[in-house]
C-alpha atoms as a PDB file:
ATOM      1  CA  UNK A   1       3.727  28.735  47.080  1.00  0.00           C
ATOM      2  CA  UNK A   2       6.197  25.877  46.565  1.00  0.00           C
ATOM      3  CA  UNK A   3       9.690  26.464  46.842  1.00  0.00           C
ATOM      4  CA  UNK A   4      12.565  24.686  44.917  1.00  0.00           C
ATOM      5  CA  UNK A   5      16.025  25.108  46.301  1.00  0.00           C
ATOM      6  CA  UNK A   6      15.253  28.205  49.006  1.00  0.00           C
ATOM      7  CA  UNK A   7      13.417  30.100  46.158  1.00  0.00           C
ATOM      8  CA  UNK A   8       9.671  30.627  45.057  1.00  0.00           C
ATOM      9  CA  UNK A   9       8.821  29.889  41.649  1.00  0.00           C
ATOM     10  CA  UNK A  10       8.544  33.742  41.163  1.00  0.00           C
ATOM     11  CA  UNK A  11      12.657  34.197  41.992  1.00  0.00           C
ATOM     12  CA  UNK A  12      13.362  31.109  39.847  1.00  0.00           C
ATOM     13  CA  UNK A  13      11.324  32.628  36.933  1.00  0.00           C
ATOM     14  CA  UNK A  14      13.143  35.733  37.210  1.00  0.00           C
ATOM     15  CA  UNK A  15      16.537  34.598  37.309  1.00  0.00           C
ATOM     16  CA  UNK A  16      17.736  34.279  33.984  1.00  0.00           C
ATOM     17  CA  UNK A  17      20.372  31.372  34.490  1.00  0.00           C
ATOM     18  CA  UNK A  18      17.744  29.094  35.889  1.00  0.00           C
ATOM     19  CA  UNK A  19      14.918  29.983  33.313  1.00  0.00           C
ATOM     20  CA  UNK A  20      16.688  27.919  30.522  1.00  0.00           C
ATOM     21  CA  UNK A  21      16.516  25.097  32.863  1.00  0.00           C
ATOM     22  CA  UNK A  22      13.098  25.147  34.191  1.00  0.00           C
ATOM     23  CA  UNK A  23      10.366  23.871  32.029  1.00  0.00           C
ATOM     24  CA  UNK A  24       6.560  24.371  32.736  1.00  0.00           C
ATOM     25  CA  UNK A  25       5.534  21.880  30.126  1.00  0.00           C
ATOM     26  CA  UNK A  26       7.457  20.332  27.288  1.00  0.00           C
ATOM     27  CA  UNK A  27       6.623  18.675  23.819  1.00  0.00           C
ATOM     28  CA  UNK A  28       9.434  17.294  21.914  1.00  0.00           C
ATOM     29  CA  UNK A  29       9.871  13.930  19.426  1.00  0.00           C
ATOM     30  CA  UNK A  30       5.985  12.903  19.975  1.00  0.00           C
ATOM     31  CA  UNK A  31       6.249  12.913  23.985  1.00  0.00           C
ATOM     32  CA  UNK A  32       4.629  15.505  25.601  1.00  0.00           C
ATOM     33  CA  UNK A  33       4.651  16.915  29.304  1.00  0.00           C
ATOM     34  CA  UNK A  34       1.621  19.055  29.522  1.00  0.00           C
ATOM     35  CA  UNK A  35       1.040  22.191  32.174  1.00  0.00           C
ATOM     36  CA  UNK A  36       0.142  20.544  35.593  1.00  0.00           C
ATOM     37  CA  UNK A  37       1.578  23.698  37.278  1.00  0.00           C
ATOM     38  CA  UNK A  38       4.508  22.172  38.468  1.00  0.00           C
ATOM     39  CA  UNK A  39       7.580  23.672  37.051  1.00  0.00           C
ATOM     40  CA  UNK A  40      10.404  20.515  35.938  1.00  0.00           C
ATOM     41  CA  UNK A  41      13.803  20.050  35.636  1.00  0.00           C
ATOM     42  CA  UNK A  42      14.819  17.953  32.457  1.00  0.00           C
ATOM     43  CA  UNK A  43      18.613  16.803  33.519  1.00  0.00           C
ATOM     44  CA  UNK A  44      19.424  14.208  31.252  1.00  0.00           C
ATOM     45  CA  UNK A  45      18.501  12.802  27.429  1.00  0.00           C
ATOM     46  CA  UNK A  46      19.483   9.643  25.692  1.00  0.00           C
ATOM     47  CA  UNK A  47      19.640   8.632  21.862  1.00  0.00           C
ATOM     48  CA  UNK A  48      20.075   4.973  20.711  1.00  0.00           C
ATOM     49  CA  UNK A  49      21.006   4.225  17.012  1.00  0.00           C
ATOM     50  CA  UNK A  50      20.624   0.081  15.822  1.00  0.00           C
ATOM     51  CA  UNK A  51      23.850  -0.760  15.427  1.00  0.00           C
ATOM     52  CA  UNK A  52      23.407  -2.691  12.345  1.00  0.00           C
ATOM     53  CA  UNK A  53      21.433   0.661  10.632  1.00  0.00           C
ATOM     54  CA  UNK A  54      22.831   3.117   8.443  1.00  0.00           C
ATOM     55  CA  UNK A  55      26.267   4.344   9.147  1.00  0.00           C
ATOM     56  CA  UNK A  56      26.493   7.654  10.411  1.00  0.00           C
ATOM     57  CA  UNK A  57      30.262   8.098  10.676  1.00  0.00           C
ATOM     58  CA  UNK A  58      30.708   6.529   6.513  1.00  0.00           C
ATOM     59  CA  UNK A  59      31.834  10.157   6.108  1.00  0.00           C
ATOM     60  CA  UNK A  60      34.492  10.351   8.996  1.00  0.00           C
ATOM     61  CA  UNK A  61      35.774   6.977   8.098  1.00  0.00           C
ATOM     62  CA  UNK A  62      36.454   7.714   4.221  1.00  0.00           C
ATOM     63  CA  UNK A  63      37.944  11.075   5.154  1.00  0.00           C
ATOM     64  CA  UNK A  64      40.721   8.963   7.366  1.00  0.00           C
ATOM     65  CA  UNK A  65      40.864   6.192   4.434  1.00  0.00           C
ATOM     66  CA  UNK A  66      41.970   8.990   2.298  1.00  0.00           C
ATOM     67  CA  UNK A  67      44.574  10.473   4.911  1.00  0.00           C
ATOM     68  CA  UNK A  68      46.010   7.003   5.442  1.00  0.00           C
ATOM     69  CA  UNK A  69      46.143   6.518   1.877  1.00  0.00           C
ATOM     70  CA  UNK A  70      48.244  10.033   1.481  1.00  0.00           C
ATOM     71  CA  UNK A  71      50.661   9.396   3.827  1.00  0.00           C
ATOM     72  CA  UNK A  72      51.655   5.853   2.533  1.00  0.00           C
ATOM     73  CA  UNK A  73      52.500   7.267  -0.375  1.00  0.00           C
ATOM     74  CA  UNK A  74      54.797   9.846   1.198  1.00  0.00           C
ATOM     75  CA  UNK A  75      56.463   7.010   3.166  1.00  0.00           C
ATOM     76  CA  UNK A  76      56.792   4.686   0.387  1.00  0.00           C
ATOM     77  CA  UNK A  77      57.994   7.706  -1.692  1.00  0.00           C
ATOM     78  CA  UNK A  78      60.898   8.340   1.033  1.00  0.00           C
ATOM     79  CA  UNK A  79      61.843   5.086   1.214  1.00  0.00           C
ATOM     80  CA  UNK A  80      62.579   4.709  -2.755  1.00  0.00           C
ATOM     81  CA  UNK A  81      64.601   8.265  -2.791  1.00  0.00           C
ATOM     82  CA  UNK A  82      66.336   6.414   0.787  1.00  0.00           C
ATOM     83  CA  UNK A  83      67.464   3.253  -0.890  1.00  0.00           C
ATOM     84  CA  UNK A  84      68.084   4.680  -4.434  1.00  0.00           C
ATOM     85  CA  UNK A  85      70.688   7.448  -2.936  1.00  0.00           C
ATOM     86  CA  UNK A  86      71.965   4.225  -0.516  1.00  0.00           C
ATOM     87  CA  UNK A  87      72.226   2.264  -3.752  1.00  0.00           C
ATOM     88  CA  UNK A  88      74.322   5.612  -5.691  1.00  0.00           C
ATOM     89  CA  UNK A  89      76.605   5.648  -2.920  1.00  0.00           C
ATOM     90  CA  UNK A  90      77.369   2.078  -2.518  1.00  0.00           C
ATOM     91  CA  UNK A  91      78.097   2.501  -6.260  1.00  0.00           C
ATOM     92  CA  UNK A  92      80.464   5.490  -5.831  1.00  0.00           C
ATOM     93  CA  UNK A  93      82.298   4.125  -2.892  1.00  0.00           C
ATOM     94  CA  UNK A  94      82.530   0.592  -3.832  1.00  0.00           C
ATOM     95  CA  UNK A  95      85.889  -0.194  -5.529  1.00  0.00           C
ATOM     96  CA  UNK A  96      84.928  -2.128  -8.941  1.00  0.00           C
ATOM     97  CA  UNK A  97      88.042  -3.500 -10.553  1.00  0.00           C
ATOM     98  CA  UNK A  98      88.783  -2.200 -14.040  1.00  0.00           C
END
């Protein structure tokens, strides 16, 4: 019986923690690993998108368009209630002959 790591494949089976890991055979996106009888470890996956395809964040990027967008208004919004109480004041204080 082979062993992987200091265990059979009968403690490795049993163990809960490592049963999500190991993998007799596998099928998944058209590529399959059959049942040789040799029990795998799959430790790493990798997806590529063509960067000149379909956006995927179009979503994410509107959403933060529209943020942007809010908060300019605010700011513009402060500044015209800054300068039109700077402008009232220099009105008040200034000393405009009769």
């Amino acid at each position: 019986m082979p062993k992987i790591k200091g265990k059979t494949a009968e403690e490795i089976i049993q163990l809960k923690k490592d049963t999500t890991r190991v993998k007799w055979s596998m099928e998944t996106d058209g590529i399959s690993f059959p049942f040789e009888g040799i029990p795998f470890i799959c430790v790493g996956a990798a997806n590529y998108q063509c960067h000149q395809g379909n956006d995927v964040d179009k979503n994410t990027k509107i959403r933060r368009q529209q943020e942007r967008d809010e908060k300019e208004v605010i700011v513009d919004l402060i500044c015209i209630e800054y300068n039109l109480v700077k402008l009232l004041s220099c009105l008040i204080s200034c000393d405009m002959p009769p």
